[in-house]
C-alpha atoms as a PDB file:
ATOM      1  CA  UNK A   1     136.274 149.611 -73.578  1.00  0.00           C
ATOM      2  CA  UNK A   2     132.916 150.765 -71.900  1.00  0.00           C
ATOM      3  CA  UNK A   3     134.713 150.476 -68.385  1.00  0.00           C
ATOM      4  CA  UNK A   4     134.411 153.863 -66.940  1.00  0.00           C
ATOM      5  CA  UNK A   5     138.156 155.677 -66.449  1.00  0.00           C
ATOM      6  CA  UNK A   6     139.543 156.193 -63.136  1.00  0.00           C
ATOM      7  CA  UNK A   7     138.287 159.573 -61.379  1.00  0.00           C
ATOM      8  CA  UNK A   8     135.689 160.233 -64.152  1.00  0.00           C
ATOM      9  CA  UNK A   9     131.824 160.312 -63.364  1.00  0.00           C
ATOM     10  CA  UNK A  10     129.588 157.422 -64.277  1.00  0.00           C
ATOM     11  CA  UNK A  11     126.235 158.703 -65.246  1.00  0.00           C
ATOM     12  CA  UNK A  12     123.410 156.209 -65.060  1.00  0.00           C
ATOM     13  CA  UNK A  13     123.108 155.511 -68.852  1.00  0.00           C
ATOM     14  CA  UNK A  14     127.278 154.232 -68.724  1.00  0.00           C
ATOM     15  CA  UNK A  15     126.074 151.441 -66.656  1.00  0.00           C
ATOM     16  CA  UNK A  16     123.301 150.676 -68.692  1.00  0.00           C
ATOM     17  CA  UNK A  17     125.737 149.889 -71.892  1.00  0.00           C
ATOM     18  CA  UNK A  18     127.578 147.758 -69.412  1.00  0.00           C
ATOM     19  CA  UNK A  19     125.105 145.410 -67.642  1.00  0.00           C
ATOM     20  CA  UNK A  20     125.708 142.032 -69.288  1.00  0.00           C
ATOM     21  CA  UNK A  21     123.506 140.686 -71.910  1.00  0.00           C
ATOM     22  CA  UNK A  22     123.354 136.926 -70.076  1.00  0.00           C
ATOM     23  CA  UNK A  23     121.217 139.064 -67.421  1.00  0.00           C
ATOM     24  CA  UNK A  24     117.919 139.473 -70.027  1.00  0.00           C
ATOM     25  CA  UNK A  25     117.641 135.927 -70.473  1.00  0.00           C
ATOM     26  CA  UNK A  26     117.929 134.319 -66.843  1.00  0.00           C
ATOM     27  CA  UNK A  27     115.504 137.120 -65.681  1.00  0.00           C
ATOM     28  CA  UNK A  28     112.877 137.701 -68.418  1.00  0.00           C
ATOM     29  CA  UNK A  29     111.689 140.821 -68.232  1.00  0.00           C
ATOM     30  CA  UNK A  30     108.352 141.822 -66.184  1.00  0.00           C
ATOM     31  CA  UNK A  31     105.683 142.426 -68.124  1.00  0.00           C
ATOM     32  CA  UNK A  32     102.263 144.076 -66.981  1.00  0.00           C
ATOM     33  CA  UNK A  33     100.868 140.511 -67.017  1.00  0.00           C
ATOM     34  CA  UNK A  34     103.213 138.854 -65.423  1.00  0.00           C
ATOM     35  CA  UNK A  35     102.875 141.455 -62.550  1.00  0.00           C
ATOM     36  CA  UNK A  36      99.281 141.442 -62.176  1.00  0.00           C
ATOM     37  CA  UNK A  37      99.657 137.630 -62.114  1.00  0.00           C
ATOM     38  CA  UNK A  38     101.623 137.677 -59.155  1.00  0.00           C
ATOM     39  CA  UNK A  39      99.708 140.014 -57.093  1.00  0.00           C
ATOM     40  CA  UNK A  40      96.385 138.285 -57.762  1.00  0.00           C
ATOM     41  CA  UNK A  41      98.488 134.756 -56.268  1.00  0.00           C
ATOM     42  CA  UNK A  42      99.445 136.659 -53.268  1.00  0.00           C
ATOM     43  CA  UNK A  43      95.774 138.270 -52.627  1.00  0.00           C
ATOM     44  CA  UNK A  44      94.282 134.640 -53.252  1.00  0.00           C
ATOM     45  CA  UNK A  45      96.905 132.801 -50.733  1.00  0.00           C
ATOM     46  CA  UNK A  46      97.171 135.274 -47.652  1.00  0.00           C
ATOM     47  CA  UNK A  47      94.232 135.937 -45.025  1.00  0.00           C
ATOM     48  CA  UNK A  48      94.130 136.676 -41.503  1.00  0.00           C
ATOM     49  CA  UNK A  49      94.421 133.757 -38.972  1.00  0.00           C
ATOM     50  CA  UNK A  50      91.385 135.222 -37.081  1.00  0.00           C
ATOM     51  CA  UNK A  51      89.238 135.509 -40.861  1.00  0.00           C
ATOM     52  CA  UNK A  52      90.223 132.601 -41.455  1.00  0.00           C
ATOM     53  CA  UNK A  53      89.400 130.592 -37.771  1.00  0.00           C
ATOM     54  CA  UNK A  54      86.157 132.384 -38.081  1.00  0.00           C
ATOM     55  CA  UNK A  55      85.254 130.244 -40.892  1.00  0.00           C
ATOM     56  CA  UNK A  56      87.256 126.663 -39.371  1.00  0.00           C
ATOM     57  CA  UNK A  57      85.932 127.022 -35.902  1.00  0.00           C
ATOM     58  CA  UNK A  58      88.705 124.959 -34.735  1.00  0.00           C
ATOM     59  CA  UNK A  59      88.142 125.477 -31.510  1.00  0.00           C
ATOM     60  CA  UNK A  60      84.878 123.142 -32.177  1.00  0.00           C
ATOM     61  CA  UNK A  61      87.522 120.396 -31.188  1.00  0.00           C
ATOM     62  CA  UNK A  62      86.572 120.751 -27.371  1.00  0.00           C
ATOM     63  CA  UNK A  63      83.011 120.436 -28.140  1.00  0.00           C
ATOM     64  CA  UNK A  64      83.982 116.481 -27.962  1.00  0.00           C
ATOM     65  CA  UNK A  65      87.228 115.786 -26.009  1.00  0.00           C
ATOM     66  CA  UNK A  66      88.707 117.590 -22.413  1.00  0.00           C
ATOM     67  CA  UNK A  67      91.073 120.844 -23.147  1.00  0.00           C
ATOM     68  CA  UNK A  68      94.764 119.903 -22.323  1.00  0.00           C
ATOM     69  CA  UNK A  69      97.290 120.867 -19.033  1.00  0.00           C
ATOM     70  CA  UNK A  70     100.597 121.765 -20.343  1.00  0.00           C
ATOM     71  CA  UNK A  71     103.082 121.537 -17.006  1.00  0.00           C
ATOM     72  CA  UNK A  72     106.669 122.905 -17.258  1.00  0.00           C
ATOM     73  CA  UNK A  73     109.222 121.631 -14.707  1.00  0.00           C
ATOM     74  CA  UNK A  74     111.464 124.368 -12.903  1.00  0.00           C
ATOM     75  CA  UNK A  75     111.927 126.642 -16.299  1.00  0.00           C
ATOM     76  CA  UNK A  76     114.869 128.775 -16.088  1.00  0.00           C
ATOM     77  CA  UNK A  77     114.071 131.927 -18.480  1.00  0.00           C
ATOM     78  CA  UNK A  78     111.275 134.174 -18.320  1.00  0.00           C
ATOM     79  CA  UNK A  79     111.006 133.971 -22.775  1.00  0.00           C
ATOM     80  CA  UNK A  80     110.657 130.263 -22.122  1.00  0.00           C
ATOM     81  CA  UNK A  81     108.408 131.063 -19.831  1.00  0.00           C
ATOM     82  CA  UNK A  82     105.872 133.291 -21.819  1.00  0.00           C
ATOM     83  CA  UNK A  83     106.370 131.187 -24.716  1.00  0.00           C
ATOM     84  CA  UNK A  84     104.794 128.332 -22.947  1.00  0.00           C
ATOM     85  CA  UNK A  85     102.105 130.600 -21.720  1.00  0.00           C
ATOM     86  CA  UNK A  86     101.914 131.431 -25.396  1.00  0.00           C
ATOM     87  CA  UNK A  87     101.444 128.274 -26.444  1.00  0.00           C
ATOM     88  CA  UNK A  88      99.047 127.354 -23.957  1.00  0.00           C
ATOM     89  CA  UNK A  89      97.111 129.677 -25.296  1.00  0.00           C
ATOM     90  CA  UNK A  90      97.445 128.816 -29.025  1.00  0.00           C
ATOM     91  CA  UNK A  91      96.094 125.315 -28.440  1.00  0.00           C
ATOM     92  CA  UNK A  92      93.023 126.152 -25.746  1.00  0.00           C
ATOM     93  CA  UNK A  93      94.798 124.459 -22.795  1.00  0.00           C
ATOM     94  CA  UNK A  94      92.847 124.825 -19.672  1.00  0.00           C
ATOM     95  CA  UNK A  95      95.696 126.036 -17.598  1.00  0.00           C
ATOM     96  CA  UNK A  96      99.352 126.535 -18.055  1.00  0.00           C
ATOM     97  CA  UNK A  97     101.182 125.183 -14.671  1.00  0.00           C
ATOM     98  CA  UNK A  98     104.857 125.791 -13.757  1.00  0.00           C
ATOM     99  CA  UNK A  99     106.456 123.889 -11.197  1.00  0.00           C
ATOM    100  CA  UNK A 100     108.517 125.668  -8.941  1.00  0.00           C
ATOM    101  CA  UNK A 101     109.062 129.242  -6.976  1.00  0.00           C
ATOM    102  CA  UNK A 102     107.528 132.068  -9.198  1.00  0.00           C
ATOM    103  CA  UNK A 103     110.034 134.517 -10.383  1.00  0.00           C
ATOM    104  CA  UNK A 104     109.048 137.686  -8.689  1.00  0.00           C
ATOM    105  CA  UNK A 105     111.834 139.362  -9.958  1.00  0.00           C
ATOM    106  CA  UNK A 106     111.450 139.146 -13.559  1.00  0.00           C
ATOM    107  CA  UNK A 107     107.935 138.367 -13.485  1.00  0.00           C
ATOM    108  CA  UNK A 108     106.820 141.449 -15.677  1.00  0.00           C
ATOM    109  CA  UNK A 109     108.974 139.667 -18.494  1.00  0.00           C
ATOM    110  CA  UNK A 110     107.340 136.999 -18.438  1.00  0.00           C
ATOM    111  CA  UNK A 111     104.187 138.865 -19.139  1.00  0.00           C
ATOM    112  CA  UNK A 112     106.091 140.636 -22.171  1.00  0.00           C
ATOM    113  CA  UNK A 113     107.112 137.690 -23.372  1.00  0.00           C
ATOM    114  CA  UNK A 114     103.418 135.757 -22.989  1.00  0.00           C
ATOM    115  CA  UNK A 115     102.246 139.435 -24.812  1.00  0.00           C
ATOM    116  CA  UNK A 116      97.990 139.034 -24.768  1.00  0.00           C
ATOM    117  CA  UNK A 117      98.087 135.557 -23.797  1.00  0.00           C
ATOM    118  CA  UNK A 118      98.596 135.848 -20.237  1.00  0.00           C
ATOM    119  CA  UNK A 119      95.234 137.495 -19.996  1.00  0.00           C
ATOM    120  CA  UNK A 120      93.513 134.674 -21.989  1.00  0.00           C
ATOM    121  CA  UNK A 121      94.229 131.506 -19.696  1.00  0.00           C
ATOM    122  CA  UNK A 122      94.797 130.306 -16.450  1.00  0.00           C
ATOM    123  CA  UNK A 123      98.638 130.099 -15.427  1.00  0.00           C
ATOM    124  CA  UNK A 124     100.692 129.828 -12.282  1.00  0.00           C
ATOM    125  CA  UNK A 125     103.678 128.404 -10.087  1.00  0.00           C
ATOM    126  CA  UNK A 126     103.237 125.824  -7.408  1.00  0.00           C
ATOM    127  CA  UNK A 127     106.072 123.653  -5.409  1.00  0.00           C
ATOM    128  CA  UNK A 128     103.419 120.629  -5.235  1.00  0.00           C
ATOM    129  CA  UNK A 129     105.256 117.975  -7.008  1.00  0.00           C
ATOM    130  CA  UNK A 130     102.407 115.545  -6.889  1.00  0.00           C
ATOM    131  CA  UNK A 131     101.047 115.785 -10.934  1.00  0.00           C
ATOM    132  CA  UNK A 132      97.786 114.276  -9.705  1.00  0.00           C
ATOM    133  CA  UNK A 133      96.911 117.048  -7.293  1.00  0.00           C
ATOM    134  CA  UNK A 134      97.125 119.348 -10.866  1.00  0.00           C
ATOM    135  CA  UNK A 135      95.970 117.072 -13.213  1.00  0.00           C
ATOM    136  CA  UNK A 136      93.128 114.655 -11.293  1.00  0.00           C
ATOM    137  CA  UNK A 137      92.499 111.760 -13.917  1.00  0.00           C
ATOM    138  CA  UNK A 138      93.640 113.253 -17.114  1.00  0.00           C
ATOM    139  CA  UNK A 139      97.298 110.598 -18.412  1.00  0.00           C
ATOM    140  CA  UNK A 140     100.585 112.193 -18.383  1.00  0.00           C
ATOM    141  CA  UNK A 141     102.497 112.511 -20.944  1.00  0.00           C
ATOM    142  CA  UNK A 142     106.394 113.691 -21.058  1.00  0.00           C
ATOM    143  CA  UNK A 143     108.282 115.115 -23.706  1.00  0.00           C
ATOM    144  CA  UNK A 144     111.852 113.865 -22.817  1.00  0.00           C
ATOM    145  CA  UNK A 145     114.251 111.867 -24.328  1.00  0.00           C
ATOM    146  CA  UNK A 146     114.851 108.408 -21.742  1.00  0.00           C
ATOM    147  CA  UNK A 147     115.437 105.118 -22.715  1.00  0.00           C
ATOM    148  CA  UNK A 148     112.048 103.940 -22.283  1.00  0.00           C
ATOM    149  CA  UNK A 149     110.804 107.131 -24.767  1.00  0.00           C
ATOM    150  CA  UNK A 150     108.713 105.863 -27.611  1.00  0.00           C
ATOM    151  CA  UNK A 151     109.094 108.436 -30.814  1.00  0.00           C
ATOM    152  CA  UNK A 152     105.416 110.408 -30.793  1.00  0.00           C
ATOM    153  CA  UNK A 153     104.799 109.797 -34.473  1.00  0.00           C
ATOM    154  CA  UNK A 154     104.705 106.323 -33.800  1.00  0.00           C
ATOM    155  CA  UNK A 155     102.295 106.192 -30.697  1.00  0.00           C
ATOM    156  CA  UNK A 156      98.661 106.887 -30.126  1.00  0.00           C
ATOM    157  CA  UNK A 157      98.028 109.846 -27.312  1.00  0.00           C
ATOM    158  CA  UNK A 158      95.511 109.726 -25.219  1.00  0.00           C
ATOM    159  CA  UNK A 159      92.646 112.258 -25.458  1.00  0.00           C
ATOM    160  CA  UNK A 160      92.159 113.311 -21.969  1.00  0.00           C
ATOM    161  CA  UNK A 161      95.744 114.177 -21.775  1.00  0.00           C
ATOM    162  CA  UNK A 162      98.950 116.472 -19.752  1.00  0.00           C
ATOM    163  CA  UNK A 163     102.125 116.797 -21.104  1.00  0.00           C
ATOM    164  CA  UNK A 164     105.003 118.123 -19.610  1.00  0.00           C
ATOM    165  CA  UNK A 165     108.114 119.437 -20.367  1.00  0.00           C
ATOM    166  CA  UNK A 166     111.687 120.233 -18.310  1.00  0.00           C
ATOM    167  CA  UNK A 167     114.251 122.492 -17.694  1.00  0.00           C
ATOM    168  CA  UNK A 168     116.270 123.768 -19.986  1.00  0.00           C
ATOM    169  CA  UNK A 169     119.612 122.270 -19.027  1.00  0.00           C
ATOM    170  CA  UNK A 170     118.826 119.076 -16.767  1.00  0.00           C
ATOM    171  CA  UNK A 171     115.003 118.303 -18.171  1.00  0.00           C
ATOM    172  CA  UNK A 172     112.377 116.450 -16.553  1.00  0.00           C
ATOM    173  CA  UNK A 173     113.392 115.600 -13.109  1.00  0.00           C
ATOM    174  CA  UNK A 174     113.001 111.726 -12.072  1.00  0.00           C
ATOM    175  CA  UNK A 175     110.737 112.086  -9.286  1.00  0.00           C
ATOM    176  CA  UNK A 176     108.401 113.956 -11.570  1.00  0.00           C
ATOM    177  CA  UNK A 177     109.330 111.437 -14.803  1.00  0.00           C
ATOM    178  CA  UNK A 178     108.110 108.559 -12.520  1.00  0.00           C
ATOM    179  CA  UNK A 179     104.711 109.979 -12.315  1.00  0.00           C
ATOM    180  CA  UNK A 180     103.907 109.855 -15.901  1.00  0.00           C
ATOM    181  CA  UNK A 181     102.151 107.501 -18.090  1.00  0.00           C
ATOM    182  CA  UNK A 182     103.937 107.925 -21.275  1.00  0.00           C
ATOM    183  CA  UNK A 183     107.392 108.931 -22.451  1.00  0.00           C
ATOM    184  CA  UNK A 184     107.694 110.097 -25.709  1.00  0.00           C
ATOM    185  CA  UNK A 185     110.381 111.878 -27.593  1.00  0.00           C
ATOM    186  CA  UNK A 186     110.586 114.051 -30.931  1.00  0.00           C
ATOM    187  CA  UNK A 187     113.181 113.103 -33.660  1.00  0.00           C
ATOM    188  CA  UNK A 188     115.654 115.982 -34.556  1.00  0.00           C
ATOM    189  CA  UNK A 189     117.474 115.102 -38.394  1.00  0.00           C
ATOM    190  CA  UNK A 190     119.540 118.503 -37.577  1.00  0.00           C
ATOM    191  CA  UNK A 191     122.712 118.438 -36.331  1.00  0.00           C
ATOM    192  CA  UNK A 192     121.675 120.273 -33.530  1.00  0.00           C
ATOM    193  CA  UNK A 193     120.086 117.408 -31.610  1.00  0.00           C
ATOM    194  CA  UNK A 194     118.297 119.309 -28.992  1.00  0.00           C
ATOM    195  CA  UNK A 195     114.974 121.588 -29.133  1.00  0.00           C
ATOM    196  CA  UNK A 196     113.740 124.592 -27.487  1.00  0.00           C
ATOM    197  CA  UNK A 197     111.655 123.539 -24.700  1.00  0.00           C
ATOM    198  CA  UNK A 198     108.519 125.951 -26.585  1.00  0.00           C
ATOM    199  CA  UNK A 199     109.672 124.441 -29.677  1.00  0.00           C
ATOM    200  CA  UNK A 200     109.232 120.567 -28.260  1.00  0.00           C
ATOM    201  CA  UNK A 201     105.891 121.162 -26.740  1.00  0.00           C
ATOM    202  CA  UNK A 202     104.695 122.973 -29.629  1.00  0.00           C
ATOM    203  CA  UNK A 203     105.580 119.567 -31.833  1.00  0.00           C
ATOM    204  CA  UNK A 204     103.771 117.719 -29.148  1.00  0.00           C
ATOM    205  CA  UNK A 205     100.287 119.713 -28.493  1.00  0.00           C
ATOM    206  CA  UNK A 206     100.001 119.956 -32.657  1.00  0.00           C
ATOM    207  CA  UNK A 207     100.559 116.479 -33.256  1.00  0.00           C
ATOM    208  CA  UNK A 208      98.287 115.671 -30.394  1.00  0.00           C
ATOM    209  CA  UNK A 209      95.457 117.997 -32.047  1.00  0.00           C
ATOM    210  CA  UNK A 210      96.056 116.126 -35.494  1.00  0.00           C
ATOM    211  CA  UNK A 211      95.683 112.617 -34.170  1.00  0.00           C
ATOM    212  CA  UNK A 212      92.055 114.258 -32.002  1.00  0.00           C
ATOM    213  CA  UNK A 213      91.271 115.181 -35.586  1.00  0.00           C
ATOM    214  CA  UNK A 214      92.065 112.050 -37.817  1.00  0.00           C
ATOM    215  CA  UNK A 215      90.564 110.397 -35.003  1.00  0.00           C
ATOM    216  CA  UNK A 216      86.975 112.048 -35.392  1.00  0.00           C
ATOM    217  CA  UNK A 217      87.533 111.786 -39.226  1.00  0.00           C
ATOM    218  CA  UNK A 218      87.911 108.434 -39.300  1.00  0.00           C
ATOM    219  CA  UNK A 219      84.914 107.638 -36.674  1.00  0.00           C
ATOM    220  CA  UNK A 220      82.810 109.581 -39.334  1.00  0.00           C
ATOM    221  CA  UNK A 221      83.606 107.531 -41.857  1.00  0.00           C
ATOM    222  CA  UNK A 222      83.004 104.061 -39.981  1.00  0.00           C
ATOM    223  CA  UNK A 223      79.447 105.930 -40.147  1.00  0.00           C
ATOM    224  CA  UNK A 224      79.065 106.154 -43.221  1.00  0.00           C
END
């Protein structure tokens, strides 16, 4: 019996003669190849987001179609809150508007939570409730789930476009829901029915930016 006794030592080499045979053949063994096989995959697939923008220039997309306005209505929680500023940032939107008091109080975590973003676009609070003092000409859309809401994979977004999202708990209010041009909502297979409100516009913008996209791709190749 190679089980060690009770009380006695077990050097390295007893659990050597122990480890079970089945072991070599489900793992095979990692040869010098096999390990400078891997690293070369992992060199090849990884580069910077900034190396690799530099080469995309995907921010070439405004060169043809009006920068977004991403509007958030009465957001509870300062992470929220950055995380829309975030976001805002990610996808080039002209400003990032919240509607409601500003939260003096925990203001400065917003700012943590936003990290170098809130230095890169334009963001701020008003009480003005009328969407086309904020967003002049540009279509509305919400992110909200209504029984008028059509699912966004299935509908075509305007280009000159604001979308907005709501609070946390109660969501878009109605007064501000019947401002807007277009309802759409986000399908959720999870259990978990519900996104995070950073989450749901992030869905949103990138879908928007992919539709911009096929859009010019496929008026190229009517040109053709």
């Amino acid at each position: 019996n190679a089980t060690p006794s009770k009380g006695k030592t077990t050097r390295p080499q007893d659990y050597k003669t122990t480890r079970p045979q089945a072991i070599e053949h489900i793992t095979p063994p990692l040869t010098t190849f096999n390990f400078q096989f891997s690293t070369f995959n992992l060199k090849k697939m990884y580069i910077k987001s900034n190396d690799l923008f530099k080469e995309t220039h995907p921010e070439r997309i405004y060169e043809k179609i009006e920068k977004p306005i991403i509007i958030a209505d009465h957001l509870l929680t300062p992470d929220n809150m950055g995380s829309m500023i975030r976001l805002a940032d990610n996808i080039g939107a002209s400003e990032m508007c919240f509607l409601g008091i500003a939260p003096t109080h925990s203001l400065s975590k917003v700012k943590k939570a936003a990290a170098s973003s809130k230095d890169n676009i334009k963001w701020y609070y008003t009480e003005d409730d009328d969407l086309r003092n904020i967003v002049g000409d540009k279509k509305i859309v919400a992110i909200e789930t209504s029984d008028d809401a059509e699912c966004i994979y299935d509908c075509e977004l305007p280009s000159d476009i604001a979308f907005i999202v709501g609070n946390e708990s109660r969501g878009i209010r109605e007064e501000i829901l019947q401002q807007c041009d277009k309802i759409v909502y986000i399908p959720v297979p999870g259990p978990t029915r519900s996104l995070n409100v950073s989450h749901a516009a992030a869905v949103a913008l990138f879908e928007w930016q992919r539709q911009m996209l096929n859009f010019e791709l496929k008026t190229k190749n009517e040109k053709l």
